[in-house]
N, C-alpha and C. Protein backbone atom coordinates (compact mmCIF):
# COMPACT_ATOMS: atom_id res chain seq x y z
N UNK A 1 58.13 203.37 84.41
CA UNK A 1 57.13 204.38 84.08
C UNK A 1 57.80 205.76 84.09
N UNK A 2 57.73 206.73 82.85
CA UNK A 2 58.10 208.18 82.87
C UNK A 2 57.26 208.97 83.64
N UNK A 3 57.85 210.04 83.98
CA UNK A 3 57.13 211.06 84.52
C UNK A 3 56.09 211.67 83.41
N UNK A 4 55.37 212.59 84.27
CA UNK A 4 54.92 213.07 83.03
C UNK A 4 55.47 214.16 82.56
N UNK A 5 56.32 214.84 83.13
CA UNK A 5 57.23 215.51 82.38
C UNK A 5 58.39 215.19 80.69
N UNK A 6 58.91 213.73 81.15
CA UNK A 6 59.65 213.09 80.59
C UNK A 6 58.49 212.73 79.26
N UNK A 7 57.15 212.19 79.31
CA UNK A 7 56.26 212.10 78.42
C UNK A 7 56.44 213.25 77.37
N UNK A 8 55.91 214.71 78.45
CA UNK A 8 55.74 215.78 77.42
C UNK A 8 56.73 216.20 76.58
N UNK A 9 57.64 215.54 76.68
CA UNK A 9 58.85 216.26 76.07
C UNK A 9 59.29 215.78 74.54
N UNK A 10 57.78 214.80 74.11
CA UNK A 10 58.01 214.38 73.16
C UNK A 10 56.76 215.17 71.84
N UNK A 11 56.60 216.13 73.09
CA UNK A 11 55.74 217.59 72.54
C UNK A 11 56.65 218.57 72.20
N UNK A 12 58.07 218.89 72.20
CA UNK A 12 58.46 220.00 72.19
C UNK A 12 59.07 220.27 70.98
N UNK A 13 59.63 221.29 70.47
CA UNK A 13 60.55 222.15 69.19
C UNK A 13 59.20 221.48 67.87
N UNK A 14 58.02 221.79 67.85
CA UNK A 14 57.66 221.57 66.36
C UNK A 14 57.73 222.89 65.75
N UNK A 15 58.08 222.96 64.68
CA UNK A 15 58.53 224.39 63.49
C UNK A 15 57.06 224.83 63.53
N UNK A 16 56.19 224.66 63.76
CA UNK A 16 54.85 224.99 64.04
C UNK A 16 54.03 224.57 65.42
N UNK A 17 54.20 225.30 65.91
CA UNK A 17 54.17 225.17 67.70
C UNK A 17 52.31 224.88 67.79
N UNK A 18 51.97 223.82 68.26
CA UNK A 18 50.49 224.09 68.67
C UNK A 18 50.77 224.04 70.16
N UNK A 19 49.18 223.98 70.95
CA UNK A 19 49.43 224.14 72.15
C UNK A 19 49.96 222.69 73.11
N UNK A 20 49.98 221.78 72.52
CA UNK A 20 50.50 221.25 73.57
C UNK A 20 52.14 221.08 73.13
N UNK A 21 52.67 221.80 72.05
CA UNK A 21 53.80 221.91 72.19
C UNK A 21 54.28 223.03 72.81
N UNK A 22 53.76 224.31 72.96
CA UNK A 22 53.46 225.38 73.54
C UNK A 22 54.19 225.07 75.28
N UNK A 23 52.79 224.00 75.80
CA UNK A 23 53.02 223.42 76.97
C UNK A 23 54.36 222.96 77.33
N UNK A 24 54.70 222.19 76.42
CA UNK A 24 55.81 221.44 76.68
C UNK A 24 57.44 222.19 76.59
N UNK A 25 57.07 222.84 75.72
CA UNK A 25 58.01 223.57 76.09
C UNK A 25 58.72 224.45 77.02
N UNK A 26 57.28 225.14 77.30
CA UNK A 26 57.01 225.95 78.49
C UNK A 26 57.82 225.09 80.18
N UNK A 27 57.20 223.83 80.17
CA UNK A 27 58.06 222.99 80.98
C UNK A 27 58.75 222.81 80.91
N UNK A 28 59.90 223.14 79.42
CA UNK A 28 61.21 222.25 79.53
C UNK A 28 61.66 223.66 80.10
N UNK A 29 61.30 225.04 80.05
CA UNK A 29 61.70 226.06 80.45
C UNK A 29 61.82 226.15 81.70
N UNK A 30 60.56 225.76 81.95
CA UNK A 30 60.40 226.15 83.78
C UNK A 30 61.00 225.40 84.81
N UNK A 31 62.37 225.26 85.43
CA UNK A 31 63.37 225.08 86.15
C UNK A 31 62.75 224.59 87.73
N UNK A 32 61.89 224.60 87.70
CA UNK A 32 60.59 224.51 89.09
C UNK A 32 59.68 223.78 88.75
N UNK A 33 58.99 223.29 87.74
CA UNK A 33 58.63 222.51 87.11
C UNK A 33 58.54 220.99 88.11
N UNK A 34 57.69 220.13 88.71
CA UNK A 34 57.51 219.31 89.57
C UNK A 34 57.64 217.92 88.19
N UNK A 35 59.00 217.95 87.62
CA UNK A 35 59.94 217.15 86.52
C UNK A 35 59.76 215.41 86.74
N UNK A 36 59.64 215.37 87.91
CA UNK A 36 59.76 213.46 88.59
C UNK A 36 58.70 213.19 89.10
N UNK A 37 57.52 214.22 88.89
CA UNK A 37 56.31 213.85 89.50
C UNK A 37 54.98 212.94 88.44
N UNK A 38 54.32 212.15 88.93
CA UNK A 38 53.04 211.42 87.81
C UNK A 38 52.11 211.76 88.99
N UNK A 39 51.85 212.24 89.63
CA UNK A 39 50.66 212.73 90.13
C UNK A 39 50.47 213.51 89.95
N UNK A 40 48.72 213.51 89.28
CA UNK A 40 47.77 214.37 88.57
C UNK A 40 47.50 215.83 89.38
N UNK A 41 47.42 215.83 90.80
CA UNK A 41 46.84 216.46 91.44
C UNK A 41 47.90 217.68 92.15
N UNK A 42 49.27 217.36 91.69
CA UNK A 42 50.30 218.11 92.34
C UNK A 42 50.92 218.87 91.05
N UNK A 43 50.71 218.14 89.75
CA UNK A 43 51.26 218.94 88.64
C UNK A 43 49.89 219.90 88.26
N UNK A 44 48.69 219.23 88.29
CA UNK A 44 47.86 220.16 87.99
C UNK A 44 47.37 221.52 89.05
N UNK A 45 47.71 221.68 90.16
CA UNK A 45 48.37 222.81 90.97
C UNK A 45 49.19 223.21 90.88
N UNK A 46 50.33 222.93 90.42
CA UNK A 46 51.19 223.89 89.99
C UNK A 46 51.04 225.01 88.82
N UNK A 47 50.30 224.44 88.24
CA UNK A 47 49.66 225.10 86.56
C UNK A 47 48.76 225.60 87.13
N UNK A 48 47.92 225.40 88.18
CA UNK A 48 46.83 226.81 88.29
C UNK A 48 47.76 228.26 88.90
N UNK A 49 48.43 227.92 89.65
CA UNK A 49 49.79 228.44 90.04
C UNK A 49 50.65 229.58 89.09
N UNK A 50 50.53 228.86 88.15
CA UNK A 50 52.04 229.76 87.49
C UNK A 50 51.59 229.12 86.09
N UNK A 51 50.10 229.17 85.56
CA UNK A 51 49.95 228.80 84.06
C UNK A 51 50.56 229.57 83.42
N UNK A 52 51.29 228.92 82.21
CA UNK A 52 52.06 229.66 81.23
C UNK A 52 51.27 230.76 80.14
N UNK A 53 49.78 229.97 79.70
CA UNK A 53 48.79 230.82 78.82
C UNK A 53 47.32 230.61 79.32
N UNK A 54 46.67 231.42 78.84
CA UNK A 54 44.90 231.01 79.14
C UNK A 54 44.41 229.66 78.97
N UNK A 55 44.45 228.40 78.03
CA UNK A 55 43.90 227.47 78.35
C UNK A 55 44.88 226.21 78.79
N UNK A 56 46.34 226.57 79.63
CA UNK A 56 46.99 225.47 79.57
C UNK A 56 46.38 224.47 80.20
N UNK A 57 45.56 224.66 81.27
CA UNK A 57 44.97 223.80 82.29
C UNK A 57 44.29 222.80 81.55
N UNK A 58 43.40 223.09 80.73
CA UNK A 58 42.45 222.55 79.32
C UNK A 58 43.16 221.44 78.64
N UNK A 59 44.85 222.14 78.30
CA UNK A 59 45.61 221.16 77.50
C UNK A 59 46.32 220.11 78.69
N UNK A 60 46.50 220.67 79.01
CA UNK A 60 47.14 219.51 80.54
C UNK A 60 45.88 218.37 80.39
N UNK A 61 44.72 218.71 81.02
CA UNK A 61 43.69 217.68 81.41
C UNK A 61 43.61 216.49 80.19
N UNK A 62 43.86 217.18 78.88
CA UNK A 62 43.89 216.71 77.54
C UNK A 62 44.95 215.25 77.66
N UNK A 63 45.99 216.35 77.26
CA UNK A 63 47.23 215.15 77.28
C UNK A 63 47.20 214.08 78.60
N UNK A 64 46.96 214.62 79.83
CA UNK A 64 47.07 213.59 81.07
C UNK A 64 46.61 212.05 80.49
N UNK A 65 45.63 212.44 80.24
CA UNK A 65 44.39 211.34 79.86
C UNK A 65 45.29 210.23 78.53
N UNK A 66 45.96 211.01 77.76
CA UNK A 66 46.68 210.03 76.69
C UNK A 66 47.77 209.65 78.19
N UNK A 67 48.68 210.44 78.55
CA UNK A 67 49.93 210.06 79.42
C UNK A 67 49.36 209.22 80.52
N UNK A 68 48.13 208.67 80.56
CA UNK A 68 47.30 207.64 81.93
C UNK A 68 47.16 205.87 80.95
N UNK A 69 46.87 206.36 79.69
CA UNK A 69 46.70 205.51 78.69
C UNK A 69 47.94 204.69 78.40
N UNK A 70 48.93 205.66 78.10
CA UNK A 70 50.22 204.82 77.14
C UNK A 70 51.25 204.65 78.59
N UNK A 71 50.69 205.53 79.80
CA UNK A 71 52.34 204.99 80.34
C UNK A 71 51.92 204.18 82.31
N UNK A 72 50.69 204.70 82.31
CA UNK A 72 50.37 203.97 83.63
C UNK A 72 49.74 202.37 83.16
N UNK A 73 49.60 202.07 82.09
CA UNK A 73 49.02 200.81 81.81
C UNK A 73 50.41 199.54 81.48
């Protein structure tokens, strides 16, 4: 099973950035970034923490829900 870091990263560099590539990128940036973690409740504190834009929290809750689907099953 990937982290969910390792997931998002198949969000990042589109030539037209939406937000959950936005996100993902933003994580491949952030060096502090909790990278080896799949718990919901420690990555989504960190983002209330140190959100990158106004609705990342929104897009997090979003994607989790696919990254619970394709990689905890």
């Amino acid at each position: 099973m990937r982290s969910f870091y390792h997931f998002m990263m198949s969000y990042r560099g589109k030539k037209k950035p939406d937000e959950e590539s936005k996100l993902a990128d933003w994580m491949f940036q952030d060096h502090n970034f909790p990278r080896h973690s799949d718990n919901y409740d420690e990555i989504s504190e960190y983002l209330e923490w140190n959100s990158p834009f106004t609705n990342a929290i929104s897009v997090f809750d979003s994607l989790w829900e696919i990254y619970v689907i394709k990689e905890k099953d």
